[in-house]
Protein backbone atom coordinates (compact mmCIF):
# COMPACT_ATOMS: atom_id res chain seq x y z
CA UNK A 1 1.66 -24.06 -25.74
CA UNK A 2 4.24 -22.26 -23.55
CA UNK A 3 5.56 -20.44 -26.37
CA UNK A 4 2.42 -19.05 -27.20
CA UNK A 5 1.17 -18.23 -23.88
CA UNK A 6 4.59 -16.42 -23.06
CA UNK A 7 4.29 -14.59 -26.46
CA UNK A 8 0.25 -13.74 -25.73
CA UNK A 9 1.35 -12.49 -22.65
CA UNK A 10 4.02 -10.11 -23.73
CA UNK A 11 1.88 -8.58 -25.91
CA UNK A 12 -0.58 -7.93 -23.50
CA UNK A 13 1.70 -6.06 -21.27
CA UNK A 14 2.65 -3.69 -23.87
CA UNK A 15 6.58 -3.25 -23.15
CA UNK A 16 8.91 -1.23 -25.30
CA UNK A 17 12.58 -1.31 -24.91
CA UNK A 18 12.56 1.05 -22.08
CA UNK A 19 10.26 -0.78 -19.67
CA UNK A 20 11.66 -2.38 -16.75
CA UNK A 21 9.65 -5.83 -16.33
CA UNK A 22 9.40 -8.13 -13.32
CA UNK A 23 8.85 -11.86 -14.01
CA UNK A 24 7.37 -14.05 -11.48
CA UNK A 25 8.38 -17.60 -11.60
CA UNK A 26 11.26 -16.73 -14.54
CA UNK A 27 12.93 -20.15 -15.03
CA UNK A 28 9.97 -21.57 -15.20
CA UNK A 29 8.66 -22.67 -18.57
CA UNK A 30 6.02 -19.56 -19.41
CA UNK A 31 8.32 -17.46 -16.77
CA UNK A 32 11.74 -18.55 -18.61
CA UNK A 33 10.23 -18.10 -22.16
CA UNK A 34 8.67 -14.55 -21.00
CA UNK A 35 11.76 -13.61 -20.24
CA UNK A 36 13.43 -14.13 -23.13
CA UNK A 37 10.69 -12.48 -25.35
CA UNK A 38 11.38 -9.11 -23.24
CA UNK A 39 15.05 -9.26 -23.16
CA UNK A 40 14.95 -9.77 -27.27
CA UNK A 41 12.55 -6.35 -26.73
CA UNK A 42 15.15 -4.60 -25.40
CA UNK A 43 13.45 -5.17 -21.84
CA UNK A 44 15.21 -4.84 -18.66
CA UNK A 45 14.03 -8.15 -16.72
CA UNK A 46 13.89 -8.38 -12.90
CA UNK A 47 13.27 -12.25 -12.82
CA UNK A 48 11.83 -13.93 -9.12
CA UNK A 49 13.35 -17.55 -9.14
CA UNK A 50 15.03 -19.50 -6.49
CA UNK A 51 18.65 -19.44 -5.89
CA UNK A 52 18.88 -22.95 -7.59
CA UNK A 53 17.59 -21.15 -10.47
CA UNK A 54 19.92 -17.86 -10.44
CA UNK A 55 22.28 -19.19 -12.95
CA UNK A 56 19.99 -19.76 -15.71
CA UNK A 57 17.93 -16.55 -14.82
CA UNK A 58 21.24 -14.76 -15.29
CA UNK A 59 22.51 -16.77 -18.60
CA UNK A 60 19.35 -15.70 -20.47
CA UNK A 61 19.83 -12.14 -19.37
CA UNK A 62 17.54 -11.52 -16.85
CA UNK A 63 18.53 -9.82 -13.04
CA UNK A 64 17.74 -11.82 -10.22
CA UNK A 65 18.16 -10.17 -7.26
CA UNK A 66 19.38 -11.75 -3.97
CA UNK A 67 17.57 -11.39 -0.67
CA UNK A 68 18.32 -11.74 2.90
CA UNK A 69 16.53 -14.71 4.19
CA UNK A 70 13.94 -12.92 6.58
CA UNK A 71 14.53 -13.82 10.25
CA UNK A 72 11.62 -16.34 11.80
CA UNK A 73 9.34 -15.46 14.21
């Protein structure tokens, strides 16, 4: 089921090989399988995931930015 709802979703967005994408939830299992459908498109992926997940975000070939934590108030 997650591969099909990953690859129902990427067709829906329409993406060619010069879209830039941004994946919520990427090393999740939809997220982490969406990304690898647009990277195989030629895709550049911006991929959310928490820093636990960076390394596996990265090793699949998606960017995952970093962000300074936000200061409480």
């Amino acid at each position: 089921m997650v591969a099909i709802t990953a690859s129902d979703l990427v067709k829906a967005a329409a993406v060619d090989s010069q879209s830039t994408v941004v994946v919520l939830g990427a090393s999740g299992g939809v997220g982490g399988m969406v990304l690898q459908l647009l990277r195989e498109k030629g895709c550049k992926v911006v991929a959310c995931a928490s820093t636990a997940s960076f390394d596996f975000v990265r090793k699949v070939g998606g960017e995952a930015p970093q962000f300074e934590p936000r200061a409480r108030v």
